[in-house]
PDB file of N, CA and C in Angstrom:
ATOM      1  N   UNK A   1     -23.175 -21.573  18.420  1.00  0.00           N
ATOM      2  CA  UNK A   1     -22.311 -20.423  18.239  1.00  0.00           C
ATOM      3  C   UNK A   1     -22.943 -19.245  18.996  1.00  0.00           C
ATOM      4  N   UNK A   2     -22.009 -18.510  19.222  1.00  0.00           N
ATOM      5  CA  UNK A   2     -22.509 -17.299  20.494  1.00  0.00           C
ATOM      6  C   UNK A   2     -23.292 -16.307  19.441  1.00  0.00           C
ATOM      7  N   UNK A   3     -24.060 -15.291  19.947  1.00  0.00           N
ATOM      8  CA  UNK A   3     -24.920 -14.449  19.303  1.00  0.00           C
ATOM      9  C   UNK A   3     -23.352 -13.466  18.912  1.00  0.00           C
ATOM     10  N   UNK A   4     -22.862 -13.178  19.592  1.00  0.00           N
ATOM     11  CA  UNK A   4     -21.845 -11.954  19.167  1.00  0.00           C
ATOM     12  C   UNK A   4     -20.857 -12.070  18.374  1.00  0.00           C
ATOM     13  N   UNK A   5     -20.691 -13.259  18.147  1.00  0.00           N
ATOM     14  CA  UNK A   5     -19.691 -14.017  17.211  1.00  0.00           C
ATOM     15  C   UNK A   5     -20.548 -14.205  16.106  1.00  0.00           C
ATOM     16  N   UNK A   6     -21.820 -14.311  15.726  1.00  0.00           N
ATOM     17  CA  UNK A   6     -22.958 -14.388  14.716  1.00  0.00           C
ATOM     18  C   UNK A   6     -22.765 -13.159  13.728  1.00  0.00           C
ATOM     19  N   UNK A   7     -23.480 -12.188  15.027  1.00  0.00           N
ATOM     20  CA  UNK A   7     -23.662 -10.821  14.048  1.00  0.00           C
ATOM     21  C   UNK A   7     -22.087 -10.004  14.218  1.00  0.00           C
ATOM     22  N   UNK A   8     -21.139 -10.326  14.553  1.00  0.00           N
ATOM     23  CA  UNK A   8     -19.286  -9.972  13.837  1.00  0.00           C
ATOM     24  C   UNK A   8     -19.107 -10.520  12.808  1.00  0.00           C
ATOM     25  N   UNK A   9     -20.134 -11.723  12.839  1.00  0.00           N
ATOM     26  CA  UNK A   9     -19.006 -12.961  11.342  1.00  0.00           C
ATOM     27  C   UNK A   9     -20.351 -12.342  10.004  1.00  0.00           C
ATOM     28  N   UNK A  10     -21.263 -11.618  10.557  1.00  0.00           N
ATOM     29  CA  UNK A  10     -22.670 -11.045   9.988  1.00  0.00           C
ATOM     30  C   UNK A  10     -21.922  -9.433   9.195  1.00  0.00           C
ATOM     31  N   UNK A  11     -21.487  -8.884  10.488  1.00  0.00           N
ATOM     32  CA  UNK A  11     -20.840  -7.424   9.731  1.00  0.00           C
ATOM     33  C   UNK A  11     -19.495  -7.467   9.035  1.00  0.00           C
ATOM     34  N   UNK A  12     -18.822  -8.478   9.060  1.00  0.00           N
ATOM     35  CA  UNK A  12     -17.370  -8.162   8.805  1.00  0.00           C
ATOM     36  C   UNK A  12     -17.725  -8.655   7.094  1.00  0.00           C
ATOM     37  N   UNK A  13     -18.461  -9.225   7.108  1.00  0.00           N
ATOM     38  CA  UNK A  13     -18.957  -9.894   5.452  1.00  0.00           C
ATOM     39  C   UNK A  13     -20.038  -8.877   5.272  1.00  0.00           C
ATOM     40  N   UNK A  14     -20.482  -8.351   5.412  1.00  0.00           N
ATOM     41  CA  UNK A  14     -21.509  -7.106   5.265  1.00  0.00           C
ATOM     42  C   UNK A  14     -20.284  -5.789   4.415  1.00  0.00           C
ATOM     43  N   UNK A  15     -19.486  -5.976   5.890  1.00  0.00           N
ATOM     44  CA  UNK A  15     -18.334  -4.571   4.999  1.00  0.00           C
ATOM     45  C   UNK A  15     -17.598  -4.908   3.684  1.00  0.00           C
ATOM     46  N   UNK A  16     -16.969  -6.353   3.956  1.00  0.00           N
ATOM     47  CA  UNK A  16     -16.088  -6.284   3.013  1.00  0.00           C
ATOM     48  C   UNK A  16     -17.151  -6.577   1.574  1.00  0.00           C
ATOM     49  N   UNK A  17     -18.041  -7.223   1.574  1.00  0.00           N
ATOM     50  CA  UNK A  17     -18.984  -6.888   0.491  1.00  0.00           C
ATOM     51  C   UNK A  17     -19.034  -5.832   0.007  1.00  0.00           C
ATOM     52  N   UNK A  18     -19.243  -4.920   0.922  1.00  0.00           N
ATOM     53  CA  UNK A  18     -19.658  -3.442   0.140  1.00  0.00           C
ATOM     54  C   UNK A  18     -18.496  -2.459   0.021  1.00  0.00           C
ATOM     55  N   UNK A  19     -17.442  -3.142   0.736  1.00  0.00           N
ATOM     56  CA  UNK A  19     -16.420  -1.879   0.298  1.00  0.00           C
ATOM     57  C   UNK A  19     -15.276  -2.804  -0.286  1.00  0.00           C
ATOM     58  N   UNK A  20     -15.078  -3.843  -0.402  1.00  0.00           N
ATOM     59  CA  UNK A  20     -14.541  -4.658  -1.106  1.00  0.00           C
ATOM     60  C   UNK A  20     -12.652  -4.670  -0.185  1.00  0.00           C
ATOM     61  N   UNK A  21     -13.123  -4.776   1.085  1.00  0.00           N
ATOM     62  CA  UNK A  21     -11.489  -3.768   1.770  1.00  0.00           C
ATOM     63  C   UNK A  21     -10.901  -5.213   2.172  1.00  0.00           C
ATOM     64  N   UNK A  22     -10.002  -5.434   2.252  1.00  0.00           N
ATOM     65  CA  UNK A  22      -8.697  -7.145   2.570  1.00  0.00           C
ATOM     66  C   UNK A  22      -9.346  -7.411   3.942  1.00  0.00           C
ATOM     67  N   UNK A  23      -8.744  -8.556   4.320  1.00  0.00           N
ATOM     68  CA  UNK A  23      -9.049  -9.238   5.308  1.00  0.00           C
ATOM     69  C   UNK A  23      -8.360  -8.252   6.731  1.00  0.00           C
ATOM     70  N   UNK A  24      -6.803  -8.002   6.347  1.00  0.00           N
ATOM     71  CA  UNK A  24      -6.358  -6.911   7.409  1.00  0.00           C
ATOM     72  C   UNK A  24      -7.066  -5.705   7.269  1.00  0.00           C
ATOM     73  N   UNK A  25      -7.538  -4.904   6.553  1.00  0.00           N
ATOM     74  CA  UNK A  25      -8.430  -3.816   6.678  1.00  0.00           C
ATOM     75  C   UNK A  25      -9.251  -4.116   7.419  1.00  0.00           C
ATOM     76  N   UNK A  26     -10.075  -4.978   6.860  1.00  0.00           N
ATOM     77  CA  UNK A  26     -11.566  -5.104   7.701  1.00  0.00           C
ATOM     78  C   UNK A  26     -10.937  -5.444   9.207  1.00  0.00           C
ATOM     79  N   UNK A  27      -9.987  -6.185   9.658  1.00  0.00           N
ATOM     80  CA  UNK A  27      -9.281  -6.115  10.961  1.00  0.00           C
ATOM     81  C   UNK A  27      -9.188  -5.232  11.761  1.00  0.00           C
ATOM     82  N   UNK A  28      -8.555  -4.142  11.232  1.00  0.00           N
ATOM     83  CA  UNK A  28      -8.327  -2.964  11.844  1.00  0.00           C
ATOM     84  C   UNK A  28      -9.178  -2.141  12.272  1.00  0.00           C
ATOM     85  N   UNK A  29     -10.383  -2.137  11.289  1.00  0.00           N
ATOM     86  CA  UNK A  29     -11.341  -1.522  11.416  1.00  0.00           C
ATOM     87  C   UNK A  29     -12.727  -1.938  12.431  1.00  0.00           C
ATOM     88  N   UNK A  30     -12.459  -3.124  12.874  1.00  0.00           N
ATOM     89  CA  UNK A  30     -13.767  -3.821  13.535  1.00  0.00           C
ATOM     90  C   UNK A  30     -12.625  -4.259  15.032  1.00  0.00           C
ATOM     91  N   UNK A  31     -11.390  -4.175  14.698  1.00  0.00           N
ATOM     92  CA  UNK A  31     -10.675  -3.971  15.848  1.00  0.00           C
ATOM     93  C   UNK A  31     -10.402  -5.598  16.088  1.00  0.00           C
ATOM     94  N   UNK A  32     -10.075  -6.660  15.934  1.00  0.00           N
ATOM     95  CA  UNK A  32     -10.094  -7.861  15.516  1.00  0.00           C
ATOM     96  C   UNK A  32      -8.995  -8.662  14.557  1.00  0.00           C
ATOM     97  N   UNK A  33      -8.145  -9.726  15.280  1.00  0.00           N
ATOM     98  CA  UNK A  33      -6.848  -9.708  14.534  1.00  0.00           C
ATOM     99  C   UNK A  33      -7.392 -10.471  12.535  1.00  0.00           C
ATOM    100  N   UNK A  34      -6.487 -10.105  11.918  1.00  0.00           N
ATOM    101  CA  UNK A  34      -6.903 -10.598  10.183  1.00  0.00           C
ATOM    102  C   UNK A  34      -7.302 -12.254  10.523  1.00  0.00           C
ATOM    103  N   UNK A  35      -6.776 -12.739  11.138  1.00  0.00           N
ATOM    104  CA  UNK A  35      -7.019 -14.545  11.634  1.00  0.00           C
ATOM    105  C   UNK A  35      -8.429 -14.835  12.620  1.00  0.00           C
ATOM    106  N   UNK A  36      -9.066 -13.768  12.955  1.00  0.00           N
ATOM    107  CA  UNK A  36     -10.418 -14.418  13.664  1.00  0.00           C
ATOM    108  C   UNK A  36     -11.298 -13.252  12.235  1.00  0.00           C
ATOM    109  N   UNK A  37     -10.906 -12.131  11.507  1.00  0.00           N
ATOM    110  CA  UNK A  37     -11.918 -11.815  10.314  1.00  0.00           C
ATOM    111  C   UNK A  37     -11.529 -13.215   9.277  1.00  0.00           C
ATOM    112  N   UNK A  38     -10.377 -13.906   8.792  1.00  0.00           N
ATOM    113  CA  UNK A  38     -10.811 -14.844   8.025  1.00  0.00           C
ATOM    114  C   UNK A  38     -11.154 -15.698   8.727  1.00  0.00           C
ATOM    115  N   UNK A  39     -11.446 -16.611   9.422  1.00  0.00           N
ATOM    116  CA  UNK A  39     -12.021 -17.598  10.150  1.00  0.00           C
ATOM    117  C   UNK A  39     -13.660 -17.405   9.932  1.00  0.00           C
ATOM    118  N   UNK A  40     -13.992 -15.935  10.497  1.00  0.00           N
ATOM    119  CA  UNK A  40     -15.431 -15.296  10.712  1.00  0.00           C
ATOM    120  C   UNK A  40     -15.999 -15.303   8.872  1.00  0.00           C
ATOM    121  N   UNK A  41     -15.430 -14.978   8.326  1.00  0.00           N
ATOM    122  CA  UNK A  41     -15.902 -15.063   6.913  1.00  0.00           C
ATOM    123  C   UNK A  41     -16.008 -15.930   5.688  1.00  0.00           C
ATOM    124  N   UNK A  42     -14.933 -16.761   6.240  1.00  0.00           N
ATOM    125  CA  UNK A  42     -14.949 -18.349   5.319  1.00  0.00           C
ATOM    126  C   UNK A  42     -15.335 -19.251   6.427  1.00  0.00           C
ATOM    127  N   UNK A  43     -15.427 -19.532   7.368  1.00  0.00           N
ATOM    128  CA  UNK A  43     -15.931 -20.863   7.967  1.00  0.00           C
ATOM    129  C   UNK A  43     -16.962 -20.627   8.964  1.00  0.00           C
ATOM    130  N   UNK A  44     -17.176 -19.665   9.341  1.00  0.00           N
ATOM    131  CA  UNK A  44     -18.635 -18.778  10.497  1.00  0.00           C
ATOM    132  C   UNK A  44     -19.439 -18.586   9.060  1.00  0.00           C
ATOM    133  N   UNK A  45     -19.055 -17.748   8.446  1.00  0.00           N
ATOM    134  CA  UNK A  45     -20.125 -17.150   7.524  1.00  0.00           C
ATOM    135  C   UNK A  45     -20.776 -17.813   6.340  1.00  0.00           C
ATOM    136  N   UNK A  46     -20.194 -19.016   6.138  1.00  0.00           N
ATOM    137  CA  UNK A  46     -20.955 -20.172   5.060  1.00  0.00           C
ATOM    138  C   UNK A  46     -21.920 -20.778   5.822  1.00  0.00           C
ATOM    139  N   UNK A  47     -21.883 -21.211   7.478  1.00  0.00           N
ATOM    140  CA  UNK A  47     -23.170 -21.461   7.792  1.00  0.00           C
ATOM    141  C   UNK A  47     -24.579 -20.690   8.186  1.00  0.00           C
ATOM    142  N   UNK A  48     -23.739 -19.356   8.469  1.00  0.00           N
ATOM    143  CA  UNK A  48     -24.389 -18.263   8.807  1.00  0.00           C
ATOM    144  C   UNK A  48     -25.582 -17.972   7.442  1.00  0.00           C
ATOM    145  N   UNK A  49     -24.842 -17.147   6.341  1.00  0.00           N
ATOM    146  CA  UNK A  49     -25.521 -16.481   5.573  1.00  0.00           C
ATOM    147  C   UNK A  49     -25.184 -16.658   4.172  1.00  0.00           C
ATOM    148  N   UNK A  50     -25.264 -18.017   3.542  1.00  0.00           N
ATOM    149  CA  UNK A  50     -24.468 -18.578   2.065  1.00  0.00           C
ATOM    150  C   UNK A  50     -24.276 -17.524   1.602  1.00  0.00           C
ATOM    151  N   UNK A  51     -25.481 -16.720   1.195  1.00  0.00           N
ATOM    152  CA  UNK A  51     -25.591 -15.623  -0.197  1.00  0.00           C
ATOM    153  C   UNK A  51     -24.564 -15.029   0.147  1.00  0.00           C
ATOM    154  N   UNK A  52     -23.787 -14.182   1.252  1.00  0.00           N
ATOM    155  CA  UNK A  52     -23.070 -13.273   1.542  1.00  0.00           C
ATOM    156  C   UNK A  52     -21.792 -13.819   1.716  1.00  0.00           C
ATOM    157  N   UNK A  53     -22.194 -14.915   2.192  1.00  0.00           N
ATOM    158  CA  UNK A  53     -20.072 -16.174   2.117  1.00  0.00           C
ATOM    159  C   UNK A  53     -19.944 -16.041   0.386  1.00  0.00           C
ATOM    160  N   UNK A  54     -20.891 -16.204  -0.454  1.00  0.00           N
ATOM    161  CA  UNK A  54     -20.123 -16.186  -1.558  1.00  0.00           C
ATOM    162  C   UNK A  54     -19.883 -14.929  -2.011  1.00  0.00           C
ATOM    163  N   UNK A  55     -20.257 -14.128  -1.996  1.00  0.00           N
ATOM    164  CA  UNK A  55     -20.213 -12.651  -2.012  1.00  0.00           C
ATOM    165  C   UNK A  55     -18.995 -12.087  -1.834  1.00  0.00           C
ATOM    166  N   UNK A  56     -18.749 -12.281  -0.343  1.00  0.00           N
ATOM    167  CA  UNK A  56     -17.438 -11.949   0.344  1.00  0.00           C
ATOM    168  C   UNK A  56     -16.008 -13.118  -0.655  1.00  0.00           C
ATOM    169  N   UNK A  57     -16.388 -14.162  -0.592  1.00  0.00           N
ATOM    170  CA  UNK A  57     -15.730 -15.469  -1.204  1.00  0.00           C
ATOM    171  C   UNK A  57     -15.120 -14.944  -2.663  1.00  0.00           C
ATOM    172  N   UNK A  58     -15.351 -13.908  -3.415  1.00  0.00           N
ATOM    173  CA  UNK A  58     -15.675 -13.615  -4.636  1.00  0.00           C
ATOM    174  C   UNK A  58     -14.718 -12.604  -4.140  1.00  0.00           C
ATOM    175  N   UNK A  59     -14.742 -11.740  -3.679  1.00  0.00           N
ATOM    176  CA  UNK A  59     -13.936 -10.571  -3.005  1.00  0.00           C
ATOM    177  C   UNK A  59     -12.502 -10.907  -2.676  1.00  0.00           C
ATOM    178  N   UNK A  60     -12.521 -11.989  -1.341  1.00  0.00           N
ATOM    179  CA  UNK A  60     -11.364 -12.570  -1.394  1.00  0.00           C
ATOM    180  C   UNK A  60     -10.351 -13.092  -1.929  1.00  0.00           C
ATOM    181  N   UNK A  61     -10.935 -13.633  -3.187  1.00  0.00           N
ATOM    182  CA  UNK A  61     -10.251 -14.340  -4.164  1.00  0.00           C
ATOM    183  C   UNK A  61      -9.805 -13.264  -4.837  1.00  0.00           C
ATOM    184  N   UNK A  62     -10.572 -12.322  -5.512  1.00  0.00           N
ATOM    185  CA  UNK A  62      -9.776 -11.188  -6.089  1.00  0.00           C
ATOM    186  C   UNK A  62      -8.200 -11.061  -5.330  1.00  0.00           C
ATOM    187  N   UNK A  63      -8.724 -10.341  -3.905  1.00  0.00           N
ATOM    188  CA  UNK A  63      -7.757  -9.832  -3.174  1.00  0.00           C
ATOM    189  C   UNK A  63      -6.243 -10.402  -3.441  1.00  0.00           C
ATOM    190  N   UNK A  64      -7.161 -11.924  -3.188  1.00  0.00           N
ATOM    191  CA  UNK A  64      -5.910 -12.581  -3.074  1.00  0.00           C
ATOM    192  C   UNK A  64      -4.731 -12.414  -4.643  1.00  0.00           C
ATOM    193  N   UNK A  65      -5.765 -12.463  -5.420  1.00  0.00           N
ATOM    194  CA  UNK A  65      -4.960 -12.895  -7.269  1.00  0.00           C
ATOM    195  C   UNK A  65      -4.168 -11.244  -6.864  1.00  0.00           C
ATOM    196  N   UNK A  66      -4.918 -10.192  -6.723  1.00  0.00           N
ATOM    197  CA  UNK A  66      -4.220  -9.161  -6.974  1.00  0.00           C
ATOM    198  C   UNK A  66      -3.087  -8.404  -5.880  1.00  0.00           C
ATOM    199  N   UNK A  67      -2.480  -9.725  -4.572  1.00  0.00           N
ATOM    200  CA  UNK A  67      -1.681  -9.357  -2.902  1.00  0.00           C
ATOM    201  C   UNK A  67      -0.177  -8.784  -3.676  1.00  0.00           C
ATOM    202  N   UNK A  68      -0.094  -9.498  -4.861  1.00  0.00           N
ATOM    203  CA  UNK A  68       1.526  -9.296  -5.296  1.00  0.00           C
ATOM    204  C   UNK A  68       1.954  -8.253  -6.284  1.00  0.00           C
ATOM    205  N   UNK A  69       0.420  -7.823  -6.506  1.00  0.00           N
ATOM    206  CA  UNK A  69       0.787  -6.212  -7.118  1.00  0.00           C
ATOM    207  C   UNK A  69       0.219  -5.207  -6.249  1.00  0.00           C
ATOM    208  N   UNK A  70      -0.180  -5.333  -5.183  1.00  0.00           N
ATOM    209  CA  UNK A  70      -0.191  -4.488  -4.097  1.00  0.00           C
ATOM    210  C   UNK A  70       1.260  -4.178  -3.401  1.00  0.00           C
ATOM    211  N   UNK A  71       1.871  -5.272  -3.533  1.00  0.00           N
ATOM    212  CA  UNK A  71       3.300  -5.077  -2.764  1.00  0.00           C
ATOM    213  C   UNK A  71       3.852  -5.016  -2.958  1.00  0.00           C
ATOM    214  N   UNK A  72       3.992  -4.950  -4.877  1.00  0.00           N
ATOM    215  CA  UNK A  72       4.700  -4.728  -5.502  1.00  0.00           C
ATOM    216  C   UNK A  72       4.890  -2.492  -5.433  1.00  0.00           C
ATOM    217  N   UNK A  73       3.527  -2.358  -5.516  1.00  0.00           N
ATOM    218  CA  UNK A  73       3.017  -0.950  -5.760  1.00  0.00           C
ATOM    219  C   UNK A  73       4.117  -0.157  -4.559  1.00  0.00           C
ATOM    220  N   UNK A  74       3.690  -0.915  -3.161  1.00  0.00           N
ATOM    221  CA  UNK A  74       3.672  -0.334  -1.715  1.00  0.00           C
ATOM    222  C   UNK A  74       5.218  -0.197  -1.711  1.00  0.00           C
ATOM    223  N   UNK A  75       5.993  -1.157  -2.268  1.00  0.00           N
ATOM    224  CA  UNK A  75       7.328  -1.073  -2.294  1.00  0.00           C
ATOM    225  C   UNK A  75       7.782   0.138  -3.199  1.00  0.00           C
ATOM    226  N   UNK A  76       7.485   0.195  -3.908  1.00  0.00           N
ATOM    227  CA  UNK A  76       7.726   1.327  -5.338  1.00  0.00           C
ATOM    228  C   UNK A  76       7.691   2.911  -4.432  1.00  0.00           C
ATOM    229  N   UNK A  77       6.066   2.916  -4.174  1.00  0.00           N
ATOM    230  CA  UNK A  77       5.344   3.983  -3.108  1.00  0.00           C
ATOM    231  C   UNK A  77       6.811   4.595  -1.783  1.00  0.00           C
ATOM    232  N   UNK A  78       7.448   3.467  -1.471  1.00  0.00           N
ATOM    233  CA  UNK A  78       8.386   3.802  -0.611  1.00  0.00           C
ATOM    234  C   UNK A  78       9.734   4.212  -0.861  1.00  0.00           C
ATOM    235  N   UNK A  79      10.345   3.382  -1.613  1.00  0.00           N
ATOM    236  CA  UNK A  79      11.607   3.557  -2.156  1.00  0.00           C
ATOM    237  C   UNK A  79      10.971   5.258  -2.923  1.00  0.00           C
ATOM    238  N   UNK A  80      10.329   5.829  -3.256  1.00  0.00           N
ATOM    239  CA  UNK A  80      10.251   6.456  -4.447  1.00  0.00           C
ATOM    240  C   UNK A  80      10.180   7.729  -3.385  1.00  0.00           C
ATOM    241  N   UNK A  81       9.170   7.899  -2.154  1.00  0.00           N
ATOM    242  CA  UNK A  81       8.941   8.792  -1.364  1.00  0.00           C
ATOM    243  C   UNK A  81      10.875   8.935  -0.362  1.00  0.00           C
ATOM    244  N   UNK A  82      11.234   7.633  -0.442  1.00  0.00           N
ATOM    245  CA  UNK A  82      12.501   7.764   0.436  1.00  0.00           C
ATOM    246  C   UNK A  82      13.642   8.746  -0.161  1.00  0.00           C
ATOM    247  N   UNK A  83      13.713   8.086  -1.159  1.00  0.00           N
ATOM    248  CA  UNK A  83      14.111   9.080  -2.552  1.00  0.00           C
ATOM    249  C   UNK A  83      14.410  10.507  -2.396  1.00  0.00           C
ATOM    250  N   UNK A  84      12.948  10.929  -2.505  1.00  0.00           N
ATOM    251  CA  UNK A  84      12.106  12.374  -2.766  1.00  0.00           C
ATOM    252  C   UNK A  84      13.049  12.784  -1.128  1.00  0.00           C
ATOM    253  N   UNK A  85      12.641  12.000  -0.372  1.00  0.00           N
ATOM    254  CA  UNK A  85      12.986  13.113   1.391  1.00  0.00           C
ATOM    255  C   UNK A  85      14.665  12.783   1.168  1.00  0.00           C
ATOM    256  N   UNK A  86      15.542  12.328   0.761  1.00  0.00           N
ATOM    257  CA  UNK A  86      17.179  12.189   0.839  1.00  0.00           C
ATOM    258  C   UNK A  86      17.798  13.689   0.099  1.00  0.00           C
ATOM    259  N   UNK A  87      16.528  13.854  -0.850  1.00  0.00           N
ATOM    260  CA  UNK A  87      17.033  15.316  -2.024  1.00  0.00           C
ATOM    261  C   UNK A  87      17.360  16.586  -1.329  1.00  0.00           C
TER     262      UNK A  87
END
């Protein structure tokens, strides 16, 4: 595996550890589509650095249990602001 693909699949599990942010966040932010940060963090980063694949692994799973009251929220968030600007 290439060195630069090491320490990306090294920081992108570094961040979302510590800031606990989705797979598209951490995307956006490291500039990198959500499909090469999960790739880099479940299948780069279990050979890379266990302690921190489960770490991140632990994170994800949250994310995931909690995607359908996020979009539930984001929908609400909109209709409610669309609302507010029609008045």
């Amino acid at each position: 595996m290439k060195t630069y693909i090491i320490s990306r699949a090294r920081a992108l599990g570094e961040h979302i550890a510590a800031t606990g942010d989705t797979v598209r966040g951490a995307g956006e932010k490291f500039g990198v589509s959500k499909s090469t940060v999960h790739k880099d963090v479940t299948e780069r980063l279990r050979a890379i650095d266990s302690q921190l694949y489960e770490r991140v692994h632990d994170i994800l799973e949250l994310n995931l249990n909690e995607r359908h009251l996020r979009g539930g929220n984001a929908t609400r968030e909109k209709y409610k602001n669309k609302n507010k600007s029609n008045l």
